[in-house]
C-alpha atoms as a PDB file:
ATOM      1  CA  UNK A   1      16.379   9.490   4.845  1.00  0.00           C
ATOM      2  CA  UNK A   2      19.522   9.651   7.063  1.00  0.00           C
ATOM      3  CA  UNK A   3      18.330  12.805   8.598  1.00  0.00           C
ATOM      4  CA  UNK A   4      14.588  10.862   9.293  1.00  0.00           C
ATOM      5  CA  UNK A   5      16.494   8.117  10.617  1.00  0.00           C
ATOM      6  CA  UNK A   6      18.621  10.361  12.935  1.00  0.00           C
ATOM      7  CA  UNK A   7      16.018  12.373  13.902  1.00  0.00           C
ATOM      8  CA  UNK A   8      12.997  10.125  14.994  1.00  0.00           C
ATOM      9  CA  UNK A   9      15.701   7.326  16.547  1.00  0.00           C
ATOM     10  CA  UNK A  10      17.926  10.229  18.080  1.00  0.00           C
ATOM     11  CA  UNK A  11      18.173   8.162  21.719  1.00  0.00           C
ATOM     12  CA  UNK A  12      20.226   5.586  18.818  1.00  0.00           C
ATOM     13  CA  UNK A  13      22.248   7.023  16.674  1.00  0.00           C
ATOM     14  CA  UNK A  14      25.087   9.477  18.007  1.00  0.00           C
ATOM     15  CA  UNK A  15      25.050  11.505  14.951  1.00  0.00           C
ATOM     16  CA  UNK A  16      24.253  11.846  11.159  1.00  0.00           C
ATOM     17  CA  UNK A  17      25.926  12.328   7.558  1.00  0.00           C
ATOM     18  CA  UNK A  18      24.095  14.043   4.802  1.00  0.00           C
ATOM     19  CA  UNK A  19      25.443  14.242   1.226  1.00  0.00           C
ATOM     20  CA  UNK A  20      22.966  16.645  -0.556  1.00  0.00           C
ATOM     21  CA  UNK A  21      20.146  16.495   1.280  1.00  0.00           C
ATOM     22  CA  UNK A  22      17.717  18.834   3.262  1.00  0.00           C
ATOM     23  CA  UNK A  23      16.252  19.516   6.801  1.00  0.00           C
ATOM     24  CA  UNK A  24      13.822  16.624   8.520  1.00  0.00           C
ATOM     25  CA  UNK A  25      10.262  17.297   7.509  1.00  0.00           C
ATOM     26  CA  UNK A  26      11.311  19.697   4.405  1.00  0.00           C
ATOM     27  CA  UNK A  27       8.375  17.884   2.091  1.00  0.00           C
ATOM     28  CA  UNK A  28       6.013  17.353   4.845  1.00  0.00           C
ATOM     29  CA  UNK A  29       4.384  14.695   2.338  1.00  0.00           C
ATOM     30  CA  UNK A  30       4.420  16.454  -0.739  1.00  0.00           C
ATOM     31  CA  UNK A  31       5.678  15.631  -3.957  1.00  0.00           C
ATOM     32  CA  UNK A  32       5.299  19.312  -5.125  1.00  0.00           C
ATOM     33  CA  UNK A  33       7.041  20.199  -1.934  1.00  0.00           C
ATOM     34  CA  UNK A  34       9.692  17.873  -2.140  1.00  0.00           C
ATOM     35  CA  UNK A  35      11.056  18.734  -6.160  1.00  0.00           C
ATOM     36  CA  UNK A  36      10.670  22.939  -5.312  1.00  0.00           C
ATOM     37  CA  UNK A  37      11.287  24.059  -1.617  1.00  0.00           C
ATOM     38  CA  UNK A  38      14.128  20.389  -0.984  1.00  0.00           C
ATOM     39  CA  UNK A  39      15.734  20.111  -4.321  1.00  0.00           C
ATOM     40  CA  UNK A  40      15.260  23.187  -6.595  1.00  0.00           C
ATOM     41  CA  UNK A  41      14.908  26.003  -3.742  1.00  0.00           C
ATOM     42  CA  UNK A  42      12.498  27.466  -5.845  1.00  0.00           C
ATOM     43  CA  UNK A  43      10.953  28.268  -2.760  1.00  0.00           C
ATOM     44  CA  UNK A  44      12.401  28.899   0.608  1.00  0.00           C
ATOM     45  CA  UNK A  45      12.203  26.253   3.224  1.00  0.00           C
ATOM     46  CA  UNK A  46      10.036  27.050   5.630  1.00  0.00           C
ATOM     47  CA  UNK A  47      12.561  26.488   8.855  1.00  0.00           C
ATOM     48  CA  UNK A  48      10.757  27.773  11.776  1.00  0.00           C
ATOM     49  CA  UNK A  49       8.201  26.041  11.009  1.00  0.00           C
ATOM     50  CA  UNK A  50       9.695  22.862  10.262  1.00  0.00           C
ATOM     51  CA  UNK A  51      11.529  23.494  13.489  1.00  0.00           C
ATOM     52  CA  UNK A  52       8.224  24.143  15.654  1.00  0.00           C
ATOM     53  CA  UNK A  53       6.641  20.773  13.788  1.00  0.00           C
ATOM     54  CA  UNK A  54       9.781  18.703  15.018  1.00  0.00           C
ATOM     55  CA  UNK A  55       9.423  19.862  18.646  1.00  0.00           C
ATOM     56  CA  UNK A  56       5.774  19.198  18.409  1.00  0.00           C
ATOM     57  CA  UNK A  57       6.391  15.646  16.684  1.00  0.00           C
ATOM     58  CA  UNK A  58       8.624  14.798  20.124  1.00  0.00           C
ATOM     59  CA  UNK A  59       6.050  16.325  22.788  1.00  0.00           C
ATOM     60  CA  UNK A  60       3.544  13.731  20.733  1.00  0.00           C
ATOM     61  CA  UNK A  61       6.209  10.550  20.979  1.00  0.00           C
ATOM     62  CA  UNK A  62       6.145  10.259  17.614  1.00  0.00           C
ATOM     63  CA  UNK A  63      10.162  10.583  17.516  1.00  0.00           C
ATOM     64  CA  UNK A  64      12.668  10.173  20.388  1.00  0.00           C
ATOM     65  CA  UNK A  65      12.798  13.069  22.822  1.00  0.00           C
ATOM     66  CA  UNK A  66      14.953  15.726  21.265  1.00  0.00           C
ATOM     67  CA  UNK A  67      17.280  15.859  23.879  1.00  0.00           C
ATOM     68  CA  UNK A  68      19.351  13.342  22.147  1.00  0.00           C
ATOM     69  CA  UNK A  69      19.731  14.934  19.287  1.00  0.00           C
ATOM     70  CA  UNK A  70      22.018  17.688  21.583  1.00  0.00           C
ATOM     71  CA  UNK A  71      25.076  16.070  21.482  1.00  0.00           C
ATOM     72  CA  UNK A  72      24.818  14.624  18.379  1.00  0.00           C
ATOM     73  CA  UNK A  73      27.981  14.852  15.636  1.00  0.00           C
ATOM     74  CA  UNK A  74      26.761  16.130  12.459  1.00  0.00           C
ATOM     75  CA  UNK A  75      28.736  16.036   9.207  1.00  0.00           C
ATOM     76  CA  UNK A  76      26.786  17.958   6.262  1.00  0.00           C
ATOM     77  CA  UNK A  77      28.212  18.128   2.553  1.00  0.00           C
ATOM     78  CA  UNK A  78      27.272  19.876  -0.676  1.00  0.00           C
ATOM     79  CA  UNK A  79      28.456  20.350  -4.047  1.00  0.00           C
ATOM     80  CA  UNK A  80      28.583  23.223  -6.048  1.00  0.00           C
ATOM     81  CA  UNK A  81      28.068  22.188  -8.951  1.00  0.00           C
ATOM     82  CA  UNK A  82      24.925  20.054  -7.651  1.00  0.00           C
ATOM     83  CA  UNK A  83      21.533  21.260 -10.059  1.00  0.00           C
ATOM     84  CA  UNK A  84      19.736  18.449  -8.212  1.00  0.00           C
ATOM     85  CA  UNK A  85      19.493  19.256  -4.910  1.00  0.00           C
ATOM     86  CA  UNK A  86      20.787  23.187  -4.199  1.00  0.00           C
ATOM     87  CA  UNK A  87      23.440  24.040  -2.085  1.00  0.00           C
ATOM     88  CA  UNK A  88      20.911  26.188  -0.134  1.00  0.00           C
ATOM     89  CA  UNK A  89      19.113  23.707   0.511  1.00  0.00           C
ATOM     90  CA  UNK A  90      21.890  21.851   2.420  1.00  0.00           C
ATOM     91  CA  UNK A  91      22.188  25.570   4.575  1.00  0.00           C
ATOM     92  CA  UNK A  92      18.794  24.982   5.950  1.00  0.00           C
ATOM     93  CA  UNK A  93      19.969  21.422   7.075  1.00  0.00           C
ATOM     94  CA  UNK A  94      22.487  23.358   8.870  1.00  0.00           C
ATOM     95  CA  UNK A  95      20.268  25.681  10.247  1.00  0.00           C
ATOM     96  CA  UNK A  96      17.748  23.057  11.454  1.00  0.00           C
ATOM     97  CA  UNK A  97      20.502  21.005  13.301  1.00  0.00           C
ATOM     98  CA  UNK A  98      22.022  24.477  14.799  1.00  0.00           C
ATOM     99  CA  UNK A  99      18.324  24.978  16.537  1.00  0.00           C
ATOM    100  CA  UNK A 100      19.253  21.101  18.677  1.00  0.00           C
ATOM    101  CA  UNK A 101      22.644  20.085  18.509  1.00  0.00           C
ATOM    102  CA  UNK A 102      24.040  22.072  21.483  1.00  0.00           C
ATOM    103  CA  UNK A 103      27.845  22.390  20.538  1.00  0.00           C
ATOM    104  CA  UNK A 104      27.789  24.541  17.605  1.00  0.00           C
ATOM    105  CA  UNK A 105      31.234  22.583  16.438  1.00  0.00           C
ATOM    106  CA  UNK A 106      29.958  19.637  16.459  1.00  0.00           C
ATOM    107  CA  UNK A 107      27.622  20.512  13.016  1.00  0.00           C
ATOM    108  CA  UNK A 108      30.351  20.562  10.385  1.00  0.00           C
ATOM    109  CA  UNK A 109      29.364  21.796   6.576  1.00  0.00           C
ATOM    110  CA  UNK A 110      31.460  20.807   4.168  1.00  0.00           C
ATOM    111  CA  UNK A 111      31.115  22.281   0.479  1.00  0.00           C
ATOM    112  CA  UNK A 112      33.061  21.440  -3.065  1.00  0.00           C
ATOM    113  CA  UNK A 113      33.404  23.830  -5.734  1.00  0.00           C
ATOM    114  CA  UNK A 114      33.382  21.251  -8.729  1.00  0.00           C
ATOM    115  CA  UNK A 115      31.309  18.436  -7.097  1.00  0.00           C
ATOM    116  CA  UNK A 116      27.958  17.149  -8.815  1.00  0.00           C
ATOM    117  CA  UNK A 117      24.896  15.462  -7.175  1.00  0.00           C
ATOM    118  CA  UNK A 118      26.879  12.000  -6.071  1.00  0.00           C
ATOM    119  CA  UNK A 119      29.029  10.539  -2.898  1.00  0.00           C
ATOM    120  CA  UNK A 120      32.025  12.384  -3.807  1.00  0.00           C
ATOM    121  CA  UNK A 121      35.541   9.761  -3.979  1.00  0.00           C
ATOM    122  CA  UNK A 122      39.090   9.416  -3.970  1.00  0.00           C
ATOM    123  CA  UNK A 123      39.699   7.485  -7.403  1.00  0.00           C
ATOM    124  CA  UNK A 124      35.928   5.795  -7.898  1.00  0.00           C
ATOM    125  CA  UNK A 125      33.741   6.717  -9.898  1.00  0.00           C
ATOM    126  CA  UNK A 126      32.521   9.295 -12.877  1.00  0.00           C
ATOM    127  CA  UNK A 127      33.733  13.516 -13.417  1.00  0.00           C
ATOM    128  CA  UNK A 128      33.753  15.356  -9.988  1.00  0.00           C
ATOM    129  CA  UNK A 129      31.104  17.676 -11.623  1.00  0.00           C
ATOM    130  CA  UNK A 130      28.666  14.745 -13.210  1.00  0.00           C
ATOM    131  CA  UNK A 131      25.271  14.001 -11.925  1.00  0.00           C
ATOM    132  CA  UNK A 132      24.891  10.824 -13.861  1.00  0.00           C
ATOM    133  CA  UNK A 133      25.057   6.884 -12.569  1.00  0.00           C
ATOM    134  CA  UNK A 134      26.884   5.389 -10.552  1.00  0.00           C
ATOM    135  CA  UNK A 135      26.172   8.625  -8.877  1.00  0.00           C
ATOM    136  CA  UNK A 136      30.177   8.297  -7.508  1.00  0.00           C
ATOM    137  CA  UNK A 137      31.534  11.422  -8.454  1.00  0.00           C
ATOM    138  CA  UNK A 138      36.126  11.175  -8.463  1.00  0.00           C
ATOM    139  CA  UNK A 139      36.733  14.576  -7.043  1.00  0.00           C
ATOM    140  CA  UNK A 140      40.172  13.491  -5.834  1.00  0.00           C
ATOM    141  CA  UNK A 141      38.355  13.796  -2.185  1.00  0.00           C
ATOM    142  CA  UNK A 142      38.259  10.864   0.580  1.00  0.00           C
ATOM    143  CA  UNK A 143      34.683  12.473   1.627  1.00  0.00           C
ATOM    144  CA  UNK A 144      33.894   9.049   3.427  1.00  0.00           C
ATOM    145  CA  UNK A 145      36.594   9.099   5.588  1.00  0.00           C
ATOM    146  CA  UNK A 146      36.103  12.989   6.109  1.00  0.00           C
ATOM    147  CA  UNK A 147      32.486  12.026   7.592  1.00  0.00           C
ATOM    148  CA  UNK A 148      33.594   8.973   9.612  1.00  0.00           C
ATOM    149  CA  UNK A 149      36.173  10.813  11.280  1.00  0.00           C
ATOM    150  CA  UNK A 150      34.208  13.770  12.082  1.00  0.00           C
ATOM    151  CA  UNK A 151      31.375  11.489  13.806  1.00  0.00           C
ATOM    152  CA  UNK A 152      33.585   8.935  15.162  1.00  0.00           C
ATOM    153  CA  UNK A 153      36.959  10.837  16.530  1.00  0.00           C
ATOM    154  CA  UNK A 154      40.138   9.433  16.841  1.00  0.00           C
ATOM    155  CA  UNK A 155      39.919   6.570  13.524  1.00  0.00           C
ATOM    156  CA  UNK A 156      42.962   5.936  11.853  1.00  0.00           C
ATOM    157  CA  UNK A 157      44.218   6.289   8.401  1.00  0.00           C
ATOM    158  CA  UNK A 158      43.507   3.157   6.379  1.00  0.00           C
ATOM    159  CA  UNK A 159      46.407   1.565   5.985  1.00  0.00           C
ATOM    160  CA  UNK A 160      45.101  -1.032   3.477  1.00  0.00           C
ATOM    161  CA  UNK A 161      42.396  -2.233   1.212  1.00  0.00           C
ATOM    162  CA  UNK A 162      38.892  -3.360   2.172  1.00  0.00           C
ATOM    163  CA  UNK A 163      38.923  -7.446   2.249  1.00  0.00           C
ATOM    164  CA  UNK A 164      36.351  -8.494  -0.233  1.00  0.00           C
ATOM    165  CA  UNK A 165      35.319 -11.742   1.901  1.00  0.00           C
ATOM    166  CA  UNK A 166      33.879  -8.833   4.719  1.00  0.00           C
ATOM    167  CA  UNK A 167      31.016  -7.854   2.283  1.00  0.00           C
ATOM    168  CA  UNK A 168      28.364 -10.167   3.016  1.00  0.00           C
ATOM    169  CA  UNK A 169      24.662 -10.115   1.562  1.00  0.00           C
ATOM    170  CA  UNK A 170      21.723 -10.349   4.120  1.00  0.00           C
ATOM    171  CA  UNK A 171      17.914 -10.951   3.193  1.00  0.00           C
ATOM    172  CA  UNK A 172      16.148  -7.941   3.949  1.00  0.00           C
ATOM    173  CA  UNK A 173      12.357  -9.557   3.862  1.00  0.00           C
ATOM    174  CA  UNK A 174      12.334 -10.804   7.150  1.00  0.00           C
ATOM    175  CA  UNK A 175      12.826  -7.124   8.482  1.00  0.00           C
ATOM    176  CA  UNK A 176       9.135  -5.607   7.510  1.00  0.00           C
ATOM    177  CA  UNK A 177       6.845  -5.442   4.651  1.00  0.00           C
ATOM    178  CA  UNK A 178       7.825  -1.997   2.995  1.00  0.00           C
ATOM    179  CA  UNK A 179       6.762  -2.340  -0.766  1.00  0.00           C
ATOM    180  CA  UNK A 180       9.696  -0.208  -1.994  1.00  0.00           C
ATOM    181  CA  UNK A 181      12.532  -2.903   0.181  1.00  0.00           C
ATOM    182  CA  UNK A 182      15.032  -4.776  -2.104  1.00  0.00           C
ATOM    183  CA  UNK A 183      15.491  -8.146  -1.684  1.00  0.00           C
ATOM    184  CA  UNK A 184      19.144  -8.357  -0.486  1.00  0.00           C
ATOM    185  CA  UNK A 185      20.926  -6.035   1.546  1.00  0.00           C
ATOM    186  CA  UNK A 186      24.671  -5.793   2.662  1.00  0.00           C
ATOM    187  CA  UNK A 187      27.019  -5.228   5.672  1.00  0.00           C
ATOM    188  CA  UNK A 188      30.420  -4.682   5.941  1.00  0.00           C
ATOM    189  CA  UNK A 189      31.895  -7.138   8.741  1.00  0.00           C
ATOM    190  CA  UNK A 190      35.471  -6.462   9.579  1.00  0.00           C
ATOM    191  CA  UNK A 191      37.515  -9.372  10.753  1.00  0.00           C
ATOM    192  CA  UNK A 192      37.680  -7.538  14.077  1.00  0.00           C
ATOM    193  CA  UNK A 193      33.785  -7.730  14.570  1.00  0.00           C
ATOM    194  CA  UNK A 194      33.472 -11.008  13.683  1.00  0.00           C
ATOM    195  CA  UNK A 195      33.515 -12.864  17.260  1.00  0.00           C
ATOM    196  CA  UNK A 196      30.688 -12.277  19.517  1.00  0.00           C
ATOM    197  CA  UNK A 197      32.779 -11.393  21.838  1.00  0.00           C
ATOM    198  CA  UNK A 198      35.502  -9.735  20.199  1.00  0.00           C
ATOM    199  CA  UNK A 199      36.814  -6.621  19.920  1.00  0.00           C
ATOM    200  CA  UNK A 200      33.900  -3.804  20.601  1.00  0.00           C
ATOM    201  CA  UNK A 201      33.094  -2.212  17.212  1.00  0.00           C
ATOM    202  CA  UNK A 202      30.704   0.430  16.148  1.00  0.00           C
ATOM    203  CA  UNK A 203      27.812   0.629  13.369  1.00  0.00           C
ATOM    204  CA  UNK A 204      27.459   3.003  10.790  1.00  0.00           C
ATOM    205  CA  UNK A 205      23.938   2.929   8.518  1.00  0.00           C
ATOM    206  CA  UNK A 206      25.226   3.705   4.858  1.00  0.00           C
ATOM    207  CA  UNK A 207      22.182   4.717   3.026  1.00  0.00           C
ATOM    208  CA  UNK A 208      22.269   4.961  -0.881  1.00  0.00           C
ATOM    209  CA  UNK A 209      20.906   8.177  -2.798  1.00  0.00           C
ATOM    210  CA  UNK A 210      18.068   7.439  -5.372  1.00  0.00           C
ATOM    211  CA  UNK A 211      18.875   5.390  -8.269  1.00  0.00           C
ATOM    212  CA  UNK A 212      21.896   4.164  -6.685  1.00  0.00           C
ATOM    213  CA  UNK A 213      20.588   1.181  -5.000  1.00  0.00           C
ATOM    214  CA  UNK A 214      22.173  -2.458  -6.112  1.00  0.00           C
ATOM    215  CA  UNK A 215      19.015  -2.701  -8.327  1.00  0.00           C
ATOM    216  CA  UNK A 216      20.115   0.457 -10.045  1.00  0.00           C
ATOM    217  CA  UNK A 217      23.727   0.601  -9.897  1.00  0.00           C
ATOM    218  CA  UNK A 218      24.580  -3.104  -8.839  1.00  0.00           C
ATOM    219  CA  UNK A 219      26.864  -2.874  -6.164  1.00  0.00           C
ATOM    220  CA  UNK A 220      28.890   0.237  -6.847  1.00  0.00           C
ATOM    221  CA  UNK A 221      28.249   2.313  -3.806  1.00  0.00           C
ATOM    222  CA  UNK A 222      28.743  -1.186  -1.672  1.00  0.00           C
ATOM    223  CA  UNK A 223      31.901  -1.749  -2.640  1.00  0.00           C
ATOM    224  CA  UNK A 224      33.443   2.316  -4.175  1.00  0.00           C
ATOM    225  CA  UNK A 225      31.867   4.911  -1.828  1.00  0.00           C
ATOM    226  CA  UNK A 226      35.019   4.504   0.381  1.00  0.00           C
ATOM    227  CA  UNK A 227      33.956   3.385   3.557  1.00  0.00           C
ATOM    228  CA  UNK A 228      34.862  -0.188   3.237  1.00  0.00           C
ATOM    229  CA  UNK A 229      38.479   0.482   3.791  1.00  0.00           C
ATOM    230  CA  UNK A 230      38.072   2.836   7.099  1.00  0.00           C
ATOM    231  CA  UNK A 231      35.832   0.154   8.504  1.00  0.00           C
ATOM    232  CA  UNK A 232      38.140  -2.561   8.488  1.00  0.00           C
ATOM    233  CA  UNK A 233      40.979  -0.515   9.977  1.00  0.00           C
ATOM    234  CA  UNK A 234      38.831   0.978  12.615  1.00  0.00           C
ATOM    235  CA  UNK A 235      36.561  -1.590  13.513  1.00  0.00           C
ATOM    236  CA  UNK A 236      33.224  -0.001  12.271  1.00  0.00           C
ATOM    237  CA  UNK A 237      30.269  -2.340  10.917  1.00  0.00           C
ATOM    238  CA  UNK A 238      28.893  -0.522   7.954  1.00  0.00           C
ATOM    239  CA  UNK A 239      25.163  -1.367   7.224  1.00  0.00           C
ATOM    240  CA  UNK A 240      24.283  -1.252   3.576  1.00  0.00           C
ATOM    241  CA  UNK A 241      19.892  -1.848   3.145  1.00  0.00           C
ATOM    242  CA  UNK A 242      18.735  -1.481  -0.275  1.00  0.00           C
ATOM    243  CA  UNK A 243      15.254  -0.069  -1.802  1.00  0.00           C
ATOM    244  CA  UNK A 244      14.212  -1.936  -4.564  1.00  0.00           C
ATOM    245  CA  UNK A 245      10.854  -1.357  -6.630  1.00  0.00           C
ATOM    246  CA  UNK A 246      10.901   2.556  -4.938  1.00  0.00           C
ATOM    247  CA  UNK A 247      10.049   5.874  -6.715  1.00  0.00           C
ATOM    248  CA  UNK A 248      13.337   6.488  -8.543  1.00  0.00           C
ATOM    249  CA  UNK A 249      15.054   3.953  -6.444  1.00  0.00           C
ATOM    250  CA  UNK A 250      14.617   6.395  -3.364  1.00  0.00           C
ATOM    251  CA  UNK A 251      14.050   5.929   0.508  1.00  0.00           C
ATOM    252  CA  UNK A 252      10.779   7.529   1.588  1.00  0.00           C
ATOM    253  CA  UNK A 253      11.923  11.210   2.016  1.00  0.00           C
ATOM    254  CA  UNK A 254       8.548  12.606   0.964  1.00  0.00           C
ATOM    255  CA  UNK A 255       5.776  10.224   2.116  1.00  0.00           C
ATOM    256  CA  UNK A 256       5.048   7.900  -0.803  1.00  0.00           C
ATOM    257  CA  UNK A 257       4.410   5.369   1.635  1.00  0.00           C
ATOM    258  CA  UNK A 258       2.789   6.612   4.092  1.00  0.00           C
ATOM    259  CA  UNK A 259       2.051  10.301   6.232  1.00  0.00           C
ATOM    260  CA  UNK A 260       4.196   8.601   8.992  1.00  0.00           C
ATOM    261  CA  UNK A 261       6.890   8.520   7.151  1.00  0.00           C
ATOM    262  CA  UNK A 262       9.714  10.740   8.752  1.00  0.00           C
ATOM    263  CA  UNK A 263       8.578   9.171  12.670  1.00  0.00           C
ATOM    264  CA  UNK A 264       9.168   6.294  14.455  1.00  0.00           C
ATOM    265  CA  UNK A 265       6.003   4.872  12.604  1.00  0.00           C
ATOM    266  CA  UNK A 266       7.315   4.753   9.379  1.00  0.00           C
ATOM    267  CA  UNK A 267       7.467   1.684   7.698  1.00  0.00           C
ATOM    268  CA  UNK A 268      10.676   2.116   6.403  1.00  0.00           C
ATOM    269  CA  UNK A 269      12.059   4.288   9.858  1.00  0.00           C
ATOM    270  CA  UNK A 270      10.840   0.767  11.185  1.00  0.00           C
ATOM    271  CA  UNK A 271      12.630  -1.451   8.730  1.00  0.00           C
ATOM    272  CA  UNK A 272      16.276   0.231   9.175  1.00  0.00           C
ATOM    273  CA  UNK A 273      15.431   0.195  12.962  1.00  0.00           C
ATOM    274  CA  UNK A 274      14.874  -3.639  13.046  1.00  0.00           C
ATOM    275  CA  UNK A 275      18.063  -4.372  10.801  1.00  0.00           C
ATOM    276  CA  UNK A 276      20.177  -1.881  13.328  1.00  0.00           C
ATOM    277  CA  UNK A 277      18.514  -3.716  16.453  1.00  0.00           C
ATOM    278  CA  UNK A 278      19.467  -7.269  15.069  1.00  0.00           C
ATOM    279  CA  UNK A 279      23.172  -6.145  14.872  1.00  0.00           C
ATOM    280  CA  UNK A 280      22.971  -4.408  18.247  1.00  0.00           C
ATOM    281  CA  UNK A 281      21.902  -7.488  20.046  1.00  0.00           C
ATOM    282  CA  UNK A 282      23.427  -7.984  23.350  1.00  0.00           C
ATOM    283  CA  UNK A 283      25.503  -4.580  22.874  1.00  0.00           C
ATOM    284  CA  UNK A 284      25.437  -1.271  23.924  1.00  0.00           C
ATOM    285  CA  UNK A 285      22.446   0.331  21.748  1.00  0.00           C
ATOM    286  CA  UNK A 286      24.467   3.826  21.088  1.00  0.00           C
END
C-alpha cells in the first residue's frame, strides 16, 4: 500500500519505505495473483509488464506524472527468514523502482538473515525469525530509524524516549467512506510541530502490515515500531491510519475494493490523501 501510495501521489511524497512488500501493480486485482506471483513467488512477477502498465497508467492521469517518482528516496527491506512474502519478491520492488528513480543510490535494499515477516525492532516485540502477532519482530535492529534516515538525510540520533502525551487519536470517518477504514486513527505530534507556526517539520505516512492494525494488535505498532522516538528528536509528524473490518486487516493491495485501487481513484489512495492534505494545510505539499 505504501508503494500505491508513493506511486499514484509521486508529485507528494519524496520517497517510500517497504518492509516485505512487492512492486506497484504486482496483483493487478487478483487474489490468485496476489498469494502466488507477490507473496509465494510461485510465479515470476511479470516486471516489464508491470513496468509498461505503470507508464501507461501516467500517460492516462490516472497517477501523478512519473517524473516525480525520479528523485525519489527509496528504502526497501526483507527478511530472510520471511515464508510470507519472499525475498524475491522484494528484488522485483527493486527492479521496478531502478526502471524511475534516476539516482541508482538513492534505492537502498536492505536484507536480514534471521528476520521473519514483521517491522523488524531494537528491543520490541516477538523472535527476530517469528511471523506471528504483534508482527514486531526484536532482531536487535533500529530498522525504523535505518529507513527515516535514508529518506530524510541528516536526522539525528534519538537522544530520548518518545513522550506519550504526542500520540494523539484522530477520527478517521470524516476522511471517506472506505468499508475496510477503522474508526480511529493516530499521529505522532512532536512538541516541535505543535504551533502553527513553529518550527517547519516533515510528515511521514506509517502504514501497518495486515493484521497489525489497532483492531488487531491494539496499539503495538503505534507506540513499538520505533519511529516515535526519531520523530520527536527530528521534528517529523508520523501519520498512523488504521483499516478496520478489511480482508485480514490489510490495505487494498490487490483490489478488494475496487479495480481502481492502486491510482489516484482509489478509495483508500483517496482516504490517506485527504488525511495527508489536512496536515499539509497551509504548508509546503512535499
Amino acid at each position: 500500500m505504501a508503494v500505491q501510495l508513493h506511486v499514484a501521489h509521486s508529485d507528494k511524497f519524496s520517497g517510500v519505505a517497504a518492509v516485505a512488500g512487492g512492486p506497484y501493480l504486482c496483483a493487478e486485482g487478483s487474489l490468485l495473483a496476489a498469494r502466488t506471483r507477490c507473496m509465494r513467488n510461485w510465479q515470476p512477477v511479470p516486471l516489464a509488464h508491470l513496468v509498461r502498465r505503470t507508464r501507461a497508467l501516467a500517460r492516462q492521469g490516472a497517477i501523478a506524472p512519473l517524473t516525480g517518482l525520479a528523485g525519489s528516496r527509496v528504502f526497501l527491506f526483507t527478511g530472510e527468514q520471511d515464508s510470507t512474502v519472499a525475498p524475491a519478491v522484494v528484488e522485483s520492488l527493486k527492479s521496478f523502482y531502478g526502471e524511475f528513480v534516476s539516482n541508482p543510490s538513492n534505492v537502498v535494499f536492505k536484507r536480514h538473515p534471521q528476520a521473519g515477516h514483521g517491522m523488524v525492532t531494537q528491543g520490541q516485540g516477538g523472535d527476530c525469525s517469528a511471523t506471528a502477532a504483534p508482527f514486531l519482530n526484536d532482531c536487535d535492529l533500529d530498522l525504523a530509524g535505518d529507513l527515516l534516515s535514508h529518506l530524510y538525510p541528516g536526522l539525528n540520533k534519538p537522544s530520548g524516549l518518545a513522550i506519550d502525551a504526542h500520540l494523539l487519536a484522530f477520527d478517521q470517518k470524516p476522511f471517506g467512506a472506505s468499508t475496510a477504514l477503522g474508526d480511529t486513527g493516530w499521529v505522532y505530534l512532536p512538541g516541535a510541530c505543535r504551533q502553527a507556526h513553529g518550527t517547519p517539520c516533515r510528515l511521514h505516512v506509517a502504514l501497518h502490515g495486515c493484521r497489525q492494525s489497532a483492531r488487531d494488535v491494539g496499539q503495538r505498532f503505534v507506540r513499538e515500531a520505533g519511529f516515535n522516538r526519531w520523530a520527536e528528536q527530528n521534528n517529523i509528524v508520523v501519520l498512523y491510519p488504521q483499516t478496520g473490518n478489511a480482508p485480514n486487516g490489510c490495505w487494498d493491495w490487490w483490489g478488494y475494493e475496487s479495480s481502481h485501487y492502486a491510482t489516484r481513484q482509489g478509495s483508500q489512495v483517496q482516504v490517506l490523501n485527504r488525511m495527508v492534505d489536512k496536515l499539509l494545510a497551509g504548508h509546503d505539499k512535499r
